[in-house]
N, C-alpha and C. Protein backbone atom coordinates (compact mmCIF):
# COMPACT_ATOMS: atom_id res chain seq x y z
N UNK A 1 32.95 22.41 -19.51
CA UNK A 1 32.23 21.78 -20.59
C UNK A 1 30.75 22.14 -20.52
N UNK A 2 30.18 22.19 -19.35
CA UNK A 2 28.95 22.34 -19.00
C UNK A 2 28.71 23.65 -19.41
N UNK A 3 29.38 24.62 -18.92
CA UNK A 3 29.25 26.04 -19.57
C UNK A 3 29.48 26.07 -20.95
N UNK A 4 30.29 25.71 -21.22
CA UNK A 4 29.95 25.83 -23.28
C UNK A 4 28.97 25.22 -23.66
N UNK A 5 28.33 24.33 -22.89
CA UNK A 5 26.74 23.55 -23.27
C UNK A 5 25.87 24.98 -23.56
N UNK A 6 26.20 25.27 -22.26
CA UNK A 6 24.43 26.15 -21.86
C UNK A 6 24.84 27.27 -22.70
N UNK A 7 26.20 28.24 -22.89
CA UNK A 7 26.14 28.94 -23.69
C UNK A 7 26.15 29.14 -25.43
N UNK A 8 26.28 27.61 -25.60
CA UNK A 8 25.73 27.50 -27.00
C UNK A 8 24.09 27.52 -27.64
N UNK A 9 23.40 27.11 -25.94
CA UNK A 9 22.28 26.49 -26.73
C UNK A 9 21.30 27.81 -26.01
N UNK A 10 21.98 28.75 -25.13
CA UNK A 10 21.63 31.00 -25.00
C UNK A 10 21.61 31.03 -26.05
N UNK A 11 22.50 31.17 -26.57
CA UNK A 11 23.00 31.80 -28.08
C UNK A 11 22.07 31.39 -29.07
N UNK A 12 21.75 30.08 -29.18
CA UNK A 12 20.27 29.15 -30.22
C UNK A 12 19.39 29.84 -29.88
N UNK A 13 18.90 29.97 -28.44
CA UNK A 13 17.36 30.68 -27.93
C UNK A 13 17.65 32.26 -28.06
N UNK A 14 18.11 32.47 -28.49
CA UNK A 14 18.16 34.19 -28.59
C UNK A 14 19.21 35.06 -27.64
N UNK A 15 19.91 34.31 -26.49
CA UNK A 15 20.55 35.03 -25.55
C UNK A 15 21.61 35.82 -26.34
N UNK A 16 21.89 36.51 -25.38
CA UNK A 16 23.38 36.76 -25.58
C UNK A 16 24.82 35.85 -24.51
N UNK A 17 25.64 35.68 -25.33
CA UNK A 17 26.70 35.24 -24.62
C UNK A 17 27.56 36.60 -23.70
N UNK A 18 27.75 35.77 -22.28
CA UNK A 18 28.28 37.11 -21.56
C UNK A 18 29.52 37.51 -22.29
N UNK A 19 30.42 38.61 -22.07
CA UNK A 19 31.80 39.39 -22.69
C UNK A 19 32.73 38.37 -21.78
N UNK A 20 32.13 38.35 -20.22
CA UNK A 20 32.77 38.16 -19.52
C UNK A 20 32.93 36.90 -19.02
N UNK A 21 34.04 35.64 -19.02
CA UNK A 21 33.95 34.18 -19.02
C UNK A 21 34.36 34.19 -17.34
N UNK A 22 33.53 33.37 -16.85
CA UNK A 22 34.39 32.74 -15.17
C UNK A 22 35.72 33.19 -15.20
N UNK A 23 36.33 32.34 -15.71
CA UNK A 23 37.73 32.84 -15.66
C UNK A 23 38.42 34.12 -16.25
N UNK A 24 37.84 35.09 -16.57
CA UNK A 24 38.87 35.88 -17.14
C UNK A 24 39.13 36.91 -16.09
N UNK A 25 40.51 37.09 -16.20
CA UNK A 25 41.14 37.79 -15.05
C UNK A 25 40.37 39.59 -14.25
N UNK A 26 39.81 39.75 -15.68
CA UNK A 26 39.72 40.80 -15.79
C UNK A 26 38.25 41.25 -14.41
N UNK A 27 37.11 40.06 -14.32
CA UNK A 27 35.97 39.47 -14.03
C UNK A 27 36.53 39.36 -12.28
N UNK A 28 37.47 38.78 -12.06
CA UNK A 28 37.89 38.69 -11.12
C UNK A 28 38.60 39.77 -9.85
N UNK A 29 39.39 40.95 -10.91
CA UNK A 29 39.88 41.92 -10.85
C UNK A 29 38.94 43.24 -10.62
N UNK A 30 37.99 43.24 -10.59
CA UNK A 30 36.80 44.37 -10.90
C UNK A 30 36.04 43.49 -9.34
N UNK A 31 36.01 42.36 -9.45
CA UNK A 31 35.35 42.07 -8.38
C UNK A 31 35.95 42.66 -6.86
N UNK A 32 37.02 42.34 -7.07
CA UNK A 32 37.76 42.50 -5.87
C UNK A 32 37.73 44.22 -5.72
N UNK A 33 38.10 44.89 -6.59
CA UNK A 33 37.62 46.19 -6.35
C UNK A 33 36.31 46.65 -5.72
N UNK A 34 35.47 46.01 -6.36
CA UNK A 34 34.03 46.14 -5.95
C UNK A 34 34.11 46.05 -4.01
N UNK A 35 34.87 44.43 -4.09
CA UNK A 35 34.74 44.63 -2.79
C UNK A 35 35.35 44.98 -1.73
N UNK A 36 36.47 45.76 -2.33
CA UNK A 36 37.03 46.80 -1.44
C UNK A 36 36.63 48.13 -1.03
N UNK A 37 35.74 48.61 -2.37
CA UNK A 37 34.70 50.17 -2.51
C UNK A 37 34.01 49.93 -1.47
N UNK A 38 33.17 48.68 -1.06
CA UNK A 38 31.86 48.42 -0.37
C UNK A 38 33.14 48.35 1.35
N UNK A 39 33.93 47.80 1.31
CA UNK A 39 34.60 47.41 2.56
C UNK A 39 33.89 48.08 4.05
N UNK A 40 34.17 49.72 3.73
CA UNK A 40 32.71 50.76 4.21
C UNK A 40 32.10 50.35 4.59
N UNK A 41 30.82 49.61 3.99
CA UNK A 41 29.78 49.75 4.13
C UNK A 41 29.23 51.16 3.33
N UNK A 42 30.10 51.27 2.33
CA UNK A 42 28.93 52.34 1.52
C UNK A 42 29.27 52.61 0.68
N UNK A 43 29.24 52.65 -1.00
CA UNK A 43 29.92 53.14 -2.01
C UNK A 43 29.91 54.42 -1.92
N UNK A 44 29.91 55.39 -1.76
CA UNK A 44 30.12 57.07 -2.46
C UNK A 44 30.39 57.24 -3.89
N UNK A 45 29.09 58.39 -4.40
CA UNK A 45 29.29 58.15 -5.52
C UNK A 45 30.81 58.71 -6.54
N UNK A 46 31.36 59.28 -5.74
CA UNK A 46 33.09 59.51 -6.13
C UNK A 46 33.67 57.99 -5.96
N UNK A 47 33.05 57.18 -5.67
CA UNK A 47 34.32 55.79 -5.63
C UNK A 47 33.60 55.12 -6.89
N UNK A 48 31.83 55.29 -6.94
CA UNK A 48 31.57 54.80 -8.32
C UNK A 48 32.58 55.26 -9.34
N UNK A 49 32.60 56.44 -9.26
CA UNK A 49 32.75 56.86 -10.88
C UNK A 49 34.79 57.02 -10.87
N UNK A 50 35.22 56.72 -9.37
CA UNK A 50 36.70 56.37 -9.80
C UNK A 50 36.45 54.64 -10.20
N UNK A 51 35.97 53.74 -9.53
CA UNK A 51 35.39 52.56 -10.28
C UNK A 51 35.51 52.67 -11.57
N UNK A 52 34.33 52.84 -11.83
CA UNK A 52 34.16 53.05 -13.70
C UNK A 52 35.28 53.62 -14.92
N UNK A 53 36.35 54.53 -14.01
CA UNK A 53 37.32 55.20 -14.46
C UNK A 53 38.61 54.16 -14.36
N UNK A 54 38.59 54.11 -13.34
CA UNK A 54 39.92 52.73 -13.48
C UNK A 54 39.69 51.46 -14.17
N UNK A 55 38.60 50.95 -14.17
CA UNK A 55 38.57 49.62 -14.82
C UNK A 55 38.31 50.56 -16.54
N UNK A 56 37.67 51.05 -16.69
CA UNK A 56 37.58 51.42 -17.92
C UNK A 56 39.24 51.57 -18.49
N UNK A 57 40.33 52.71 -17.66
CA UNK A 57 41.40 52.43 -18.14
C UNK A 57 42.72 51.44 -18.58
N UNK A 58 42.51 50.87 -17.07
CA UNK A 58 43.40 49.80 -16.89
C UNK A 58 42.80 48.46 -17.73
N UNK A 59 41.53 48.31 -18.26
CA UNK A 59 41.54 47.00 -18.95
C UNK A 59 40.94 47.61 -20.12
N UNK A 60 41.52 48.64 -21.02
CA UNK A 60 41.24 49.41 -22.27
C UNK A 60 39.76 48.95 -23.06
N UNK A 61 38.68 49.27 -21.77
CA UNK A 61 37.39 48.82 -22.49
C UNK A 61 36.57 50.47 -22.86
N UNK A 62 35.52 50.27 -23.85
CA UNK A 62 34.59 51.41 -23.97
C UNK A 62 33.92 51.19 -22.90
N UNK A 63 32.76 52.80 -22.71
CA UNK A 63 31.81 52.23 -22.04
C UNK A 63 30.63 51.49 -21.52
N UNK A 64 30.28 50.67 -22.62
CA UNK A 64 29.77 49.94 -22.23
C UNK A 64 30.21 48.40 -22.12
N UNK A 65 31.00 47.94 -22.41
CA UNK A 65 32.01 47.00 -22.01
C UNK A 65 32.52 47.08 -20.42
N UNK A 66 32.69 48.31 -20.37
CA UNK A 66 33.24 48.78 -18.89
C UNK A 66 31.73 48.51 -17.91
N UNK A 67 30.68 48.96 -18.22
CA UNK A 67 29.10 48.72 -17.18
C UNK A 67 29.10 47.27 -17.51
N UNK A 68 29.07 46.76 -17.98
CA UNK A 68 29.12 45.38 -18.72
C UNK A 68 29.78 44.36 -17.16
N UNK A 69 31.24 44.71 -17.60
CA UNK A 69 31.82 44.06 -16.43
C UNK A 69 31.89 44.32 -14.92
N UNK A 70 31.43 45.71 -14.71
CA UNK A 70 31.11 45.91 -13.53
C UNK A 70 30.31 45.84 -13.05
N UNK A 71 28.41 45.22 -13.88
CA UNK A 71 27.83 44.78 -13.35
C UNK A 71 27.95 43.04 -13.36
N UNK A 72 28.95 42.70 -13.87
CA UNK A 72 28.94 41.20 -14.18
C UNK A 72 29.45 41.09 -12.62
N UNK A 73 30.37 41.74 -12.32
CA UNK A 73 31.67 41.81 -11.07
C UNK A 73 30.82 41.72 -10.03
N UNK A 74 29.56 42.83 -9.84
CA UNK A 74 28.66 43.13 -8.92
C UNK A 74 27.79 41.68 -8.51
N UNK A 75 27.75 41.07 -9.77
CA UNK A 75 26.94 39.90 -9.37
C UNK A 75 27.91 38.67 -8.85
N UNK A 76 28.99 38.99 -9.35
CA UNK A 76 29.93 37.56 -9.03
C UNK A 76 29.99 37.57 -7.08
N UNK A 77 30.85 39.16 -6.90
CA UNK A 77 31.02 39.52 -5.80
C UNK A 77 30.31 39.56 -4.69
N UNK A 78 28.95 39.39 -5.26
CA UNK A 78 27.46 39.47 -3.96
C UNK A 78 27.82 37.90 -3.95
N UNK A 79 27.85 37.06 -4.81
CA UNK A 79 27.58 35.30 -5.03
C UNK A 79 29.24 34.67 -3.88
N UNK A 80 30.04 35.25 -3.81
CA UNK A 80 31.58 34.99 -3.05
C UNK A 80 30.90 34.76 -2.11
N UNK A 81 32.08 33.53 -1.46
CA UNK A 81 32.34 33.58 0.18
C UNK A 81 33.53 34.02 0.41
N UNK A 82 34.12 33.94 -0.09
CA UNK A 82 35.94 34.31 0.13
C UNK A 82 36.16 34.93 -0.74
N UNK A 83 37.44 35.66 -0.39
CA UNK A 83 38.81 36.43 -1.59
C UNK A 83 39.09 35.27 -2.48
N UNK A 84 39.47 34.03 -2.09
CA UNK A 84 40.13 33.40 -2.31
C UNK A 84 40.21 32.44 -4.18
N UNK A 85 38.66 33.17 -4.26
CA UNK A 85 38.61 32.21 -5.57
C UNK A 85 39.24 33.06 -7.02
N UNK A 86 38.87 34.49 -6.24
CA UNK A 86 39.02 35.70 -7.21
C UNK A 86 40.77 36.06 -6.96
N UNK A 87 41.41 35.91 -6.04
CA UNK A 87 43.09 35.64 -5.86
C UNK A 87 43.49 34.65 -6.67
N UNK A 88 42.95 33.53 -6.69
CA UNK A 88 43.73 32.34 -7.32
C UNK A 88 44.04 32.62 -8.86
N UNK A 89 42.82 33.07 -9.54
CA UNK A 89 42.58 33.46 -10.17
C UNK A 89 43.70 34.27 -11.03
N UNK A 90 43.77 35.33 -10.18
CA UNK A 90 44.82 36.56 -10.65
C UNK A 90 45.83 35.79 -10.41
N UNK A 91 46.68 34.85 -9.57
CA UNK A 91 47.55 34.50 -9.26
C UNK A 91 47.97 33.67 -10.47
N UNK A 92 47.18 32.77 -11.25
CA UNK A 92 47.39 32.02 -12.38
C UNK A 92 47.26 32.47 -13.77
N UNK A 93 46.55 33.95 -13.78
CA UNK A 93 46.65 34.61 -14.86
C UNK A 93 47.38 35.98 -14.97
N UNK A 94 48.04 36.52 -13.78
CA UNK A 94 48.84 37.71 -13.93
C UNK A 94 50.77 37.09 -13.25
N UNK A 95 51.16 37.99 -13.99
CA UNK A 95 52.78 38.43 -13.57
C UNK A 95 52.55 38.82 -12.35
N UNK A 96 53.66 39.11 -11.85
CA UNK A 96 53.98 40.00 -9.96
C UNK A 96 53.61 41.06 -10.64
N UNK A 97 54.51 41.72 -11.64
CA UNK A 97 53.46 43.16 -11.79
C UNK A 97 52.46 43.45 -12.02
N UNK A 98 51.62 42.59 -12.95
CA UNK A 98 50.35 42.48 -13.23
C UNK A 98 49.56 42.35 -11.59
N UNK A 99 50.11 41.85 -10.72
CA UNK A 99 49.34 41.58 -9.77
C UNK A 99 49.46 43.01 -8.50
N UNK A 100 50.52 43.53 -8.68
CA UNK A 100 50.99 45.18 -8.14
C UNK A 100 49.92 45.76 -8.45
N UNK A 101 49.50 45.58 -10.28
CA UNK A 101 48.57 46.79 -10.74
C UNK A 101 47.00 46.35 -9.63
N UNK A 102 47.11 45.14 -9.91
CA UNK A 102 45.55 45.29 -9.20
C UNK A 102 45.85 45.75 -7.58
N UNK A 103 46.72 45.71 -7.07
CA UNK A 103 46.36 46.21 -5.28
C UNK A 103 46.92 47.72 -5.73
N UNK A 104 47.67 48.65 -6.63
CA UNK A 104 47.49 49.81 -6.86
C UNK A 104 46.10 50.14 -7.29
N UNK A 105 45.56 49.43 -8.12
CA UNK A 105 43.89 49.71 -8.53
C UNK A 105 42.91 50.20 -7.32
N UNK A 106 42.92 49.47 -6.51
CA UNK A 106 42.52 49.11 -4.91
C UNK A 106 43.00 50.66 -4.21
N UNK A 107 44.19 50.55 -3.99
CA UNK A 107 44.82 51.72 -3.52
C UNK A 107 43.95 53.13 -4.25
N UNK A 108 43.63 52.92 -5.52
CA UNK A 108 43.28 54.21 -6.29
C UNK A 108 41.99 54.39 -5.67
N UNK A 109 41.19 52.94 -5.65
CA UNK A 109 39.92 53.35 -5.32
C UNK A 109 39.80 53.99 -4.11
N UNK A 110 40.45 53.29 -2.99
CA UNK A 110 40.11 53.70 -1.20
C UNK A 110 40.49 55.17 -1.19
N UNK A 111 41.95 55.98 -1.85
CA UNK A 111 42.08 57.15 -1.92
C UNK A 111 40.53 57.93 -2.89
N UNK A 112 39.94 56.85 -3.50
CA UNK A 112 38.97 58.37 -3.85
C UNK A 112 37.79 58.97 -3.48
N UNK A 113 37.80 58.81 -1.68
CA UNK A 113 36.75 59.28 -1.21
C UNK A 113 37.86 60.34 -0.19
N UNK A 114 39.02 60.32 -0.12
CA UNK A 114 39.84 60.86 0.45
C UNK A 114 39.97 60.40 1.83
N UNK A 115 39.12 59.49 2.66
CA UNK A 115 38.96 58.46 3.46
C UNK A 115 39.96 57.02 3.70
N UNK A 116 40.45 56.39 4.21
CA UNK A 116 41.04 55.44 4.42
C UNK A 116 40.52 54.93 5.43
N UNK A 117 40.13 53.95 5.51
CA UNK A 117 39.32 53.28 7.56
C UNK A 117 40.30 51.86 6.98
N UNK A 118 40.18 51.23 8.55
CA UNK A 118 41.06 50.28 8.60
C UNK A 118 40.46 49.05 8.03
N UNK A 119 39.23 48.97 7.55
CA UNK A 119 38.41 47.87 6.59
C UNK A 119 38.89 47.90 5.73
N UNK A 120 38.88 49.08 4.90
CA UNK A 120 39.56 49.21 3.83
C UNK A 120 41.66 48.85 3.44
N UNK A 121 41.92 49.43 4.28
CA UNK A 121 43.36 48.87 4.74
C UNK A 121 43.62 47.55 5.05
N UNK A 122 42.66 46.58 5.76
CA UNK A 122 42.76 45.46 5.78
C UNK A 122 42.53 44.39 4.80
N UNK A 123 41.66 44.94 3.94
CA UNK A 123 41.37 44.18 2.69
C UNK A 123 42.42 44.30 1.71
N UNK A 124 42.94 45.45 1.94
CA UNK A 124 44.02 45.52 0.89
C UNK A 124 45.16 44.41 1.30
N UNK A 125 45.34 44.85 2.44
CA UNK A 125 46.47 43.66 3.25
C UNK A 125 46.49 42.06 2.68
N UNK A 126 44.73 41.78 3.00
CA UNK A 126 44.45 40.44 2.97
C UNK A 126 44.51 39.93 1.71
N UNK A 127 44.56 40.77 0.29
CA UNK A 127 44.22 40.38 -0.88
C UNK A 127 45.91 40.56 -1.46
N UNK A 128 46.67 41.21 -1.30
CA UNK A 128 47.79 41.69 -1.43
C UNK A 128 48.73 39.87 -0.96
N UNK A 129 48.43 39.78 0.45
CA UNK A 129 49.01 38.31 0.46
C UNK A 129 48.67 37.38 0.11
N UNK A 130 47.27 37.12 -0.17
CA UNK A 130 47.03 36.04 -1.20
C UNK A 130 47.92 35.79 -2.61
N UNK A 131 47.88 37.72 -3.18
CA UNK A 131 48.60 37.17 -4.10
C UNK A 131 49.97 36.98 -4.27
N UNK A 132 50.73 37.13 -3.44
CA UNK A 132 52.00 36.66 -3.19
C UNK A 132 52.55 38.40 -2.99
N UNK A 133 51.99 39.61 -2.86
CA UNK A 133 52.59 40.69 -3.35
C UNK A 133 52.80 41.05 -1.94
N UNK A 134 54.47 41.59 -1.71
CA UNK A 134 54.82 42.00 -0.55
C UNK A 134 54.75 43.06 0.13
N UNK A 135 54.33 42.86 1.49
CA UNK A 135 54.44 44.05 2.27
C UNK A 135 54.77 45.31 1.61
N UNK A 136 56.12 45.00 1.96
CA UNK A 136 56.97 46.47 1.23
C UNK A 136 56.54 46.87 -0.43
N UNK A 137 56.30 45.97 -1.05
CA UNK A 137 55.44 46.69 -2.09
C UNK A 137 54.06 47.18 -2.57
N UNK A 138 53.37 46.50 -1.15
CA UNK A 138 51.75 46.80 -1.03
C UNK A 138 52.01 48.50 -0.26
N UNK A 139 53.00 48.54 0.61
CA UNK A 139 53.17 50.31 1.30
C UNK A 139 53.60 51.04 -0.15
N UNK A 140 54.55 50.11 -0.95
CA UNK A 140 55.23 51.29 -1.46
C UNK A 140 53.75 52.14 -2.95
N UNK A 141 53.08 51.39 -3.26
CA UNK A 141 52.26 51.10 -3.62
C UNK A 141 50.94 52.27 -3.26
N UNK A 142 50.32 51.85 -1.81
CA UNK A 142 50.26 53.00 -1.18
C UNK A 142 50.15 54.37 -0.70
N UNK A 143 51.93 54.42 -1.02
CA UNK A 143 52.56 55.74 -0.54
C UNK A 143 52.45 56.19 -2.00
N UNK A 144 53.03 55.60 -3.09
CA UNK A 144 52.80 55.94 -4.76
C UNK A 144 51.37 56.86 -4.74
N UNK A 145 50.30 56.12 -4.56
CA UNK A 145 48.68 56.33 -4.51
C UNK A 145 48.37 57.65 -4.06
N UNK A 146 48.65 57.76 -2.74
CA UNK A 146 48.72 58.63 -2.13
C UNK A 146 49.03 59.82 -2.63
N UNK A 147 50.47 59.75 -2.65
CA UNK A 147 51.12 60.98 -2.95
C UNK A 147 50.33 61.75 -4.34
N UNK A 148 50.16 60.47 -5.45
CA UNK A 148 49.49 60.81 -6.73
C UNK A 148 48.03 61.58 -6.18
N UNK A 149 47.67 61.32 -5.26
CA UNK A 149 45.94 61.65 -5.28
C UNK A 149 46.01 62.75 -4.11
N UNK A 150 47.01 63.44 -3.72
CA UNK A 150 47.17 64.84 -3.19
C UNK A 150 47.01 64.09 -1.33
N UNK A 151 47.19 63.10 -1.03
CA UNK A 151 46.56 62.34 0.28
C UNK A 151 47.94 62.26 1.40
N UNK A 152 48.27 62.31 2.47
CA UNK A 152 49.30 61.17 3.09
C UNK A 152 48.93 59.70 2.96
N UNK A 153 49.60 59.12 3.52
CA UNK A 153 49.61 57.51 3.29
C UNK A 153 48.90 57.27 4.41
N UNK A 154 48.42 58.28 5.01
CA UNK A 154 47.30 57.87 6.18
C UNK A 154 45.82 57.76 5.65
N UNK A 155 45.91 58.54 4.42
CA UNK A 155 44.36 58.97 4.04
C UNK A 155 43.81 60.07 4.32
N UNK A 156 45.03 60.91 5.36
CA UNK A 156 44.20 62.63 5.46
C UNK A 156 45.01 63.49 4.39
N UNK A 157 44.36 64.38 3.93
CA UNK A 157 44.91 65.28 2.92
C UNK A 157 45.64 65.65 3.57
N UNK A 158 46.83 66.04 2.12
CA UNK A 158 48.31 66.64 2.45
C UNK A 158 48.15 68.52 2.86
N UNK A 159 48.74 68.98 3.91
CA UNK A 159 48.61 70.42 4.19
C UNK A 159 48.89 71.23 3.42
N UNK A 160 48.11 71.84 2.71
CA UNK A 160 49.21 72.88 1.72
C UNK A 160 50.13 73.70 2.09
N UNK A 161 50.87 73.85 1.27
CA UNK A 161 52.34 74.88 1.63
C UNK A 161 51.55 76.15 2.75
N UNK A 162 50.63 76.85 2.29
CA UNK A 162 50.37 77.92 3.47
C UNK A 162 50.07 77.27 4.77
N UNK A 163 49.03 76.19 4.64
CA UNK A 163 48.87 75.80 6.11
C UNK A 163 50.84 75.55 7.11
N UNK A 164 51.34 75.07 6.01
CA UNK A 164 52.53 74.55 6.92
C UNK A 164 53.63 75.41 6.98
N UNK A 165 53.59 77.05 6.41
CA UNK A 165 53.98 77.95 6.53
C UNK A 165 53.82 78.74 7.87
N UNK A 166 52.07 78.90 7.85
CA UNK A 166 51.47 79.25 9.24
C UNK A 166 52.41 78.43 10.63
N UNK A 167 52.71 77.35 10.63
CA UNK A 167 52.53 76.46 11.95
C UNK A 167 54.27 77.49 12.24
């Protein structure tokens, strides 16, 4: 209630109203990406711009709708103490598959530095059981990712046919 206060009486003083409401899944979903990119300790600018590329696809925004929410995400995600508010979240507004897509999202991002560290692997873990999504479908998931982004499911690139000709 309090928030439809203050954003009626932005809107009177000249603001703009954000795209993006507390609750919308989407706000929540970008966050958690965010803070799986950073897991590191470092974005690379290949995980920005797979960032910008996946949320732009998967939640059919232009681009500026897409900077929009990923700097909204950026601010939510610095403001967190936990996974937990941004899980619940997805948990009450997505399907099991809907909730697959976001730890494949995740998966897309960590494959696009061609890197995998176990920060990154662990966050996936930890966010994956919050939302009820299982083991075996967080690997299979994964291994999907992987294979799509030329990687093993370890995170080291796959050998090409000559290298494994040579051996």
């Amino acid at each position: 209630m309090l928030d439809t206060i203050r954003a009626f009486f932005g809107e009177l003083a000249g603001g703009t109203k954000d795209r993006f409401a507390d609750d919308d899944y989407r706000l929540a979903a970008a966050a958690l990406l965010i803070h799986v990119v950073g897991a590191d300790g470092v974005m690379k600018p290949e995980e920005q711009a797979r960032l910008h590329k996946v949320v732009q696809y998967r939640f059919e925004l232009d681009d500026a709708a897409t900077e929009e929410l990923i700097a909204e995400a950026t601010i939510v995600e610095g403001e967190s103490v936990d996974l937990y508010h941004f899980t619940s979240l997805l948990n009450r507004s997505l399907d099991e598959e809907g909730r697959q897509r976001i730890i494949e999202m995740m998966w897309e991002l960590i494959y696009a530095d061609g890197n995998v560290n176990e920060f990154e692997d662990n966050m996936v873990w930890r966010v994956a059981d919050l939302m009820g999504v299982s083991s075996r479908d967080r690997i299979r998931l994964r291994q999907q990712v992987a294979a799509e982004s030329g990687h093993a499911a370890d995170g080291e690139p796959k050998p090409s046919e000559a290298e494994t000709a040579d051996k």
